[in-house]
PDB file of N, CA and C in Angstrom:
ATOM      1  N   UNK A   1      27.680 134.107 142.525  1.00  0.00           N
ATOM      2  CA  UNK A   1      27.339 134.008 143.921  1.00  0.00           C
ATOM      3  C   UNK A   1      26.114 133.104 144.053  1.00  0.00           C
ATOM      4  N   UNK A   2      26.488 132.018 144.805  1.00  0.00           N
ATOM      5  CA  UNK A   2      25.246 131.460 144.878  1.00  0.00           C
ATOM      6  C   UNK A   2      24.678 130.871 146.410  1.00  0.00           C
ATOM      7  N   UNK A   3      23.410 130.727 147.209  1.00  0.00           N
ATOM      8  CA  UNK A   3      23.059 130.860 148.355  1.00  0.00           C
ATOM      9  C   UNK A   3      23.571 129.415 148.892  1.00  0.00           C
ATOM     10  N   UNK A   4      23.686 128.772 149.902  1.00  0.00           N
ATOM     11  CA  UNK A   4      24.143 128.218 150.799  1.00  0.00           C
ATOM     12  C   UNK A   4      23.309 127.969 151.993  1.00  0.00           C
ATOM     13  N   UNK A   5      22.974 126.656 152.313  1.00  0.00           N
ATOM     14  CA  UNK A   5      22.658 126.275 153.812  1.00  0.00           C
ATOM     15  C   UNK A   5      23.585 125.435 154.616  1.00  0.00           C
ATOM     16  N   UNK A   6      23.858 126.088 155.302  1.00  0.00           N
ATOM     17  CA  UNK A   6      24.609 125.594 156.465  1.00  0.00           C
ATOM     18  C   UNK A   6      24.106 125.387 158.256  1.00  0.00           C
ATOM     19  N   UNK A   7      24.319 124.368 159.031  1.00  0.00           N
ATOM     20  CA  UNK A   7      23.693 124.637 159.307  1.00  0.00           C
ATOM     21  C   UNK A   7      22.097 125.637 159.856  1.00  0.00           C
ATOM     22  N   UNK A   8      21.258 124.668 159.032  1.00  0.00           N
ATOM     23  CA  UNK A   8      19.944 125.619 158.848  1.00  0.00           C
ATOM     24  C   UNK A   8      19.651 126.873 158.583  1.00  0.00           C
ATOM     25  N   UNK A   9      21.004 128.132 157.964  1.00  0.00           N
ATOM     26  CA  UNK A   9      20.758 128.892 157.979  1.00  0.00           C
ATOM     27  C   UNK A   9      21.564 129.001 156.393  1.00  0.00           C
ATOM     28  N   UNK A  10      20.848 130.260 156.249  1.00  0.00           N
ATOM     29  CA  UNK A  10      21.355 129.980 154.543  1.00  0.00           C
ATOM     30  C   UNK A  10      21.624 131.582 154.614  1.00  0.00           C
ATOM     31  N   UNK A  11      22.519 131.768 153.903  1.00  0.00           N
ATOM     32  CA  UNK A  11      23.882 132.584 153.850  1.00  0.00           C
ATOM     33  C   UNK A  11      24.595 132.571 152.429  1.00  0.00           C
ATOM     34  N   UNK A  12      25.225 133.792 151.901  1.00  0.00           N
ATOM     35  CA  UNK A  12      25.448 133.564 150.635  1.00  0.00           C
ATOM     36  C   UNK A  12      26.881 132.801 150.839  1.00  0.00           C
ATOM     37  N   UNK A  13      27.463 132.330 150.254  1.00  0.00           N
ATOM     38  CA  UNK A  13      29.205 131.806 150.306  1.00  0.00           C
ATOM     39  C   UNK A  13      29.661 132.588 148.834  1.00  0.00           C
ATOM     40  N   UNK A  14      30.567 132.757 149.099  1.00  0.00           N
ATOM     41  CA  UNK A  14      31.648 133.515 148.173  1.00  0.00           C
ATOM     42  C   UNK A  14      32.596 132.144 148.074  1.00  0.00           C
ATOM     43  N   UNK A  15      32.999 130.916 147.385  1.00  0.00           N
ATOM     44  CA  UNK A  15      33.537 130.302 147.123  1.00  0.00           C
ATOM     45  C   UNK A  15      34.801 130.572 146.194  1.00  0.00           C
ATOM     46  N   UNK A  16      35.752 130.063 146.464  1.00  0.00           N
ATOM     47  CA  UNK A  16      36.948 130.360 146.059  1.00  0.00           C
ATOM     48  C   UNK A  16      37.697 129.002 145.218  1.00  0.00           C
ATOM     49  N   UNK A  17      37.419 128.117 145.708  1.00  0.00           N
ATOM     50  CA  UNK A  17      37.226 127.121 144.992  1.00  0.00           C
ATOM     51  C   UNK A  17      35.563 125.891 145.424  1.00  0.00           C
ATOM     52  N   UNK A  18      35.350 125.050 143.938  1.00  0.00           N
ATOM     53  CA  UNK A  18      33.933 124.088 144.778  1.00  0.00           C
ATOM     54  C   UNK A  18      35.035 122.836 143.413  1.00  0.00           C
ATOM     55  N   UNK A  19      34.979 122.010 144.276  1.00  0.00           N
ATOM     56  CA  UNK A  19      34.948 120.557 143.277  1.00  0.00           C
ATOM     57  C   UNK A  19      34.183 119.731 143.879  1.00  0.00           C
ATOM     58  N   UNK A  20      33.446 119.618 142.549  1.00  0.00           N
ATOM     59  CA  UNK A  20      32.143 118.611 142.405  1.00  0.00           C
ATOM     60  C   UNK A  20      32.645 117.128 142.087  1.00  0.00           C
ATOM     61  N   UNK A  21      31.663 115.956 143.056  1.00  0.00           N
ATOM     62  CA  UNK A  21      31.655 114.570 142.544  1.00  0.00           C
ATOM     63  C   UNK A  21      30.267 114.712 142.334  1.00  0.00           C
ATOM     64  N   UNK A  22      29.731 114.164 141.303  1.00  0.00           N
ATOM     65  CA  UNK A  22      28.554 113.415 141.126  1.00  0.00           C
ATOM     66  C   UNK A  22      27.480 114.134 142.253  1.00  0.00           C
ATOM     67  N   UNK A  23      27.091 115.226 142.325  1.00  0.00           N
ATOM     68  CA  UNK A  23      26.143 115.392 143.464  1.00  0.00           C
ATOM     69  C   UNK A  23      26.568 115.851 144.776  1.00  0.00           C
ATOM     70  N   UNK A  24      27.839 115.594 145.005  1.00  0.00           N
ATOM     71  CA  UNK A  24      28.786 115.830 146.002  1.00  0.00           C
ATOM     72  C   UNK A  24      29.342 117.376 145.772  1.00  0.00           C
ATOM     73  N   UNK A  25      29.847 118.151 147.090  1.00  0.00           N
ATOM     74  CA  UNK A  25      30.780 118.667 146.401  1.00  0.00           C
ATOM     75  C   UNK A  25      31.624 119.397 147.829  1.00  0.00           C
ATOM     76  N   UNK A  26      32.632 120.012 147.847  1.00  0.00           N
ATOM     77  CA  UNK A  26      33.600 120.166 148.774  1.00  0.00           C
ATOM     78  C   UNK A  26      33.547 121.825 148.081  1.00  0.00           C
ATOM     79  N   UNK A  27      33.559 122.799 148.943  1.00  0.00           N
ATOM     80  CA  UNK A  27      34.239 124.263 148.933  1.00  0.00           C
ATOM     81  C   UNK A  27      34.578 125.169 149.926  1.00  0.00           C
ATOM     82  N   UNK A  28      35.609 125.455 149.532  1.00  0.00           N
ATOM     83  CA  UNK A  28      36.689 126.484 150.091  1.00  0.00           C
ATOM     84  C   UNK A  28      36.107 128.119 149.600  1.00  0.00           C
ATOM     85  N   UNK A  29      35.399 128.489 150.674  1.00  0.00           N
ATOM     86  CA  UNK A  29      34.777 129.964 150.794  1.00  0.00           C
ATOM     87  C   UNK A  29      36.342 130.957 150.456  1.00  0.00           C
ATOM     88  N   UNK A  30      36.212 132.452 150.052  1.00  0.00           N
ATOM     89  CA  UNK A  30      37.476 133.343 150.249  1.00  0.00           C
ATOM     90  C   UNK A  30      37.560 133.842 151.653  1.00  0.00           C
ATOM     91  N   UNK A  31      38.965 134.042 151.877  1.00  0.00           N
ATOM     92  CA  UNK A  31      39.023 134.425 153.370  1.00  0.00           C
ATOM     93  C   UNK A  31      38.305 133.691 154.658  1.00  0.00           C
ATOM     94  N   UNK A  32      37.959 132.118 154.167  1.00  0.00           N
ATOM     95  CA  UNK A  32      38.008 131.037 155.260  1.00  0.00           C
ATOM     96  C   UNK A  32      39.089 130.048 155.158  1.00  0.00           C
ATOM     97  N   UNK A  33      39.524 129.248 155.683  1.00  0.00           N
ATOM     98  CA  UNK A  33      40.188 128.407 155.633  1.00  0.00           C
ATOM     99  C   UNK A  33      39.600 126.863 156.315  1.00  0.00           C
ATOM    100  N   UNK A  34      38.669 126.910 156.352  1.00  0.00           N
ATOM    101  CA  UNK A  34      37.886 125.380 156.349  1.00  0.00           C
ATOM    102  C   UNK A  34      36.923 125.348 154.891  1.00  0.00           C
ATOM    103  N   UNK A  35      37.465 123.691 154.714  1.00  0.00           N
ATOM    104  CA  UNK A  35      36.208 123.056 153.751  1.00  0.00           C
ATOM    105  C   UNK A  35      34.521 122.486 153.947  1.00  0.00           C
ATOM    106  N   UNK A  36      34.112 122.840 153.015  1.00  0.00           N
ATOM    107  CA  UNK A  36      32.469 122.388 153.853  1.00  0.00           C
ATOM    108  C   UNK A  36      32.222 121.551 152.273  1.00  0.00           C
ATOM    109  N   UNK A  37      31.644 120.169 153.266  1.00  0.00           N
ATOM    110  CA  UNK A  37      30.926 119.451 152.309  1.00  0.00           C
ATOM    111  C   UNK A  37      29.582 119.519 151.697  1.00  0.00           C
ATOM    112  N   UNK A  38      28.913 119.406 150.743  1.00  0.00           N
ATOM    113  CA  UNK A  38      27.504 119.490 151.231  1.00  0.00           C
ATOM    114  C   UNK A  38      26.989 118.858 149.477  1.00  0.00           C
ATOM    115  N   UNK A  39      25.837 119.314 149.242  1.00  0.00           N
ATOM    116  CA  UNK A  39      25.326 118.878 147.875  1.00  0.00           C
ATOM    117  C   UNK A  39      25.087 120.124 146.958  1.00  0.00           C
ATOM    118  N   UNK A  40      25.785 119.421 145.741  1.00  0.00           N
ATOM    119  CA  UNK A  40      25.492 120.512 144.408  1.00  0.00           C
ATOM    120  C   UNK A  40      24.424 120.078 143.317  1.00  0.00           C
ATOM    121  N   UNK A  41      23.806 121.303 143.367  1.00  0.00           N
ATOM    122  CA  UNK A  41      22.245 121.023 142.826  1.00  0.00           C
ATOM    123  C   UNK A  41      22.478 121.562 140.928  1.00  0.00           C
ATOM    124  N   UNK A  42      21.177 120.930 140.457  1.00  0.00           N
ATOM    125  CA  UNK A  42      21.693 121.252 139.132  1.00  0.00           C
ATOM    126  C   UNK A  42      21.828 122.989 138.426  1.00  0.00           C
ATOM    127  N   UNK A  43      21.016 123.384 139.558  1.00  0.00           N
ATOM    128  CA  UNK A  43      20.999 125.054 138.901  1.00  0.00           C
ATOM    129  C   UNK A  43      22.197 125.818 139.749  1.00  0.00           C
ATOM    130  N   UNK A  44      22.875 124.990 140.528  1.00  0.00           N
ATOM    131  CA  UNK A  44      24.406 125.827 140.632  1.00  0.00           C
ATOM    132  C   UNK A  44      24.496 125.700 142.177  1.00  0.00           C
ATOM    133  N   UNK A  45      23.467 125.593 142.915  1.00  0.00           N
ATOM    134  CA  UNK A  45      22.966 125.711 144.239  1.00  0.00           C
ATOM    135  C   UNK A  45      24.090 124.930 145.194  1.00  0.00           C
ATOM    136  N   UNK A  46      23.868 125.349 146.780  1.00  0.00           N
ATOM    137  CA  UNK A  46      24.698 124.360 147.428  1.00  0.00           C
ATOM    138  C   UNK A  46      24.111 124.220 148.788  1.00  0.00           C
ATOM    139  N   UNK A  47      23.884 122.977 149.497  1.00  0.00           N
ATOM    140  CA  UNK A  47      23.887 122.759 150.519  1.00  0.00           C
ATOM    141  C   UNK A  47      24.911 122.035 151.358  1.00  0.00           C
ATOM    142  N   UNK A  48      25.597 123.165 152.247  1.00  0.00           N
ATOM    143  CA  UNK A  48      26.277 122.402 152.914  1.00  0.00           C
ATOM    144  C   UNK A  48      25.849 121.978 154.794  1.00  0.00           C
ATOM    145  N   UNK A  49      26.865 120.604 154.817  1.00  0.00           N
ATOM    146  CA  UNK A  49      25.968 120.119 156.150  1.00  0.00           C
ATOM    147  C   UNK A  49      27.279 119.947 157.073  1.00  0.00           C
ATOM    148  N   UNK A  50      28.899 119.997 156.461  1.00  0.00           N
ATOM    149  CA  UNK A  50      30.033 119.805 157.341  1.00  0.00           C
ATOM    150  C   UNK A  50      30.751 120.401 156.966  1.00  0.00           C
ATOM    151  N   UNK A  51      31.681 121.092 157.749  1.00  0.00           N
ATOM    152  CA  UNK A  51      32.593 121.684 157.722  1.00  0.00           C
ATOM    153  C   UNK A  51      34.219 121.078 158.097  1.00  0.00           C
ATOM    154  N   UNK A  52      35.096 121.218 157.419  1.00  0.00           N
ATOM    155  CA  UNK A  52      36.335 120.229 157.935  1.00  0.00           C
ATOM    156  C   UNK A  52      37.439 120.955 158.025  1.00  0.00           C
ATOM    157  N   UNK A  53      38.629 120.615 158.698  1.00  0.00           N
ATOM    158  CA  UNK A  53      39.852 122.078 158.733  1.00  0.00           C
ATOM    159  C   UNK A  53      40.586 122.068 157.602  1.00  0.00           C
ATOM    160  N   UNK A  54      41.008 120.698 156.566  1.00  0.00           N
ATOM    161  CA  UNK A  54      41.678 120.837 155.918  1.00  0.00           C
ATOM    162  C   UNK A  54      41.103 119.839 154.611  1.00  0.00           C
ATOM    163  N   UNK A  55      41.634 120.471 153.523  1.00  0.00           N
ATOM    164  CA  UNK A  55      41.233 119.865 152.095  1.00  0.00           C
ATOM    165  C   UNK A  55      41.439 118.059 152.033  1.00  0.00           C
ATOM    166  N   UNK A  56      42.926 117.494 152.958  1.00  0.00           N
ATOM    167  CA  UNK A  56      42.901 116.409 152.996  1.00  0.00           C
ATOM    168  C   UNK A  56      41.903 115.416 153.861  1.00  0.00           C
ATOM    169  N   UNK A  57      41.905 116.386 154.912  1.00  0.00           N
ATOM    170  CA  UNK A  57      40.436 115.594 155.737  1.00  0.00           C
ATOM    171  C   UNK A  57      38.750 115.836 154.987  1.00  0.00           C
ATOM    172  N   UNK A  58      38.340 116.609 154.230  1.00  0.00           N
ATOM    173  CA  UNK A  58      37.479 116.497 153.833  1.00  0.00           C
ATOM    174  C   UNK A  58      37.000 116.090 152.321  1.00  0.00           C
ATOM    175  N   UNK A  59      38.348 115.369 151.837  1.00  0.00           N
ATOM    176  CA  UNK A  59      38.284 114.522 150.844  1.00  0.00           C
ATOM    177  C   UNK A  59      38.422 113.320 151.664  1.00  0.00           C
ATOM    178  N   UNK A  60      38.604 112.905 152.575  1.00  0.00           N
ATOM    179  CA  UNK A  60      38.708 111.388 153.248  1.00  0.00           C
ATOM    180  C   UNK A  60      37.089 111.366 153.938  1.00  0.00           C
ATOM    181  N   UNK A  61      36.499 112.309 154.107  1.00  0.00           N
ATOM    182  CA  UNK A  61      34.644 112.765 154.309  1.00  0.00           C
ATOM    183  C   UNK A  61      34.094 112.284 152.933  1.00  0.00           C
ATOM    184  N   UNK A  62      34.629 112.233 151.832  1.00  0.00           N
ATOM    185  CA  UNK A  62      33.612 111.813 150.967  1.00  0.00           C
ATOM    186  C   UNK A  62      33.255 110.442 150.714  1.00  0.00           C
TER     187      UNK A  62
END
């Protein structure tokens, strides 16, 4: 489990899936069905800043 900012508020996410680019990374929380983009830090961390409805639109966000 690791903490999460989203807009400005930070919240734990329960991720169900995260794939990482380079600093990047896209995850699918359990029991949501939108993707949120945001940045993956080296100690596991995540900030996310967008949220998208579907896995194909928020791989065309990166």
């Amino acid at each position: 489990m690791k903490w999460v900012a989203f807009d400005g508020v930070d919240e734990v996410l329960h991720p169900e899936i995260v794939l990482g680019f380079h600093g990047l990374c896209l995850v699918k929380p359990v029991h949501d069905d939108d993707w949120y983009m945001g940045s993956l830090y080296e100690d596991g961390s995540i900030e996310c800043w967008t949220a998208y409805d579907d896995l194909c639109e928020a791989l065309r966000g990166l």
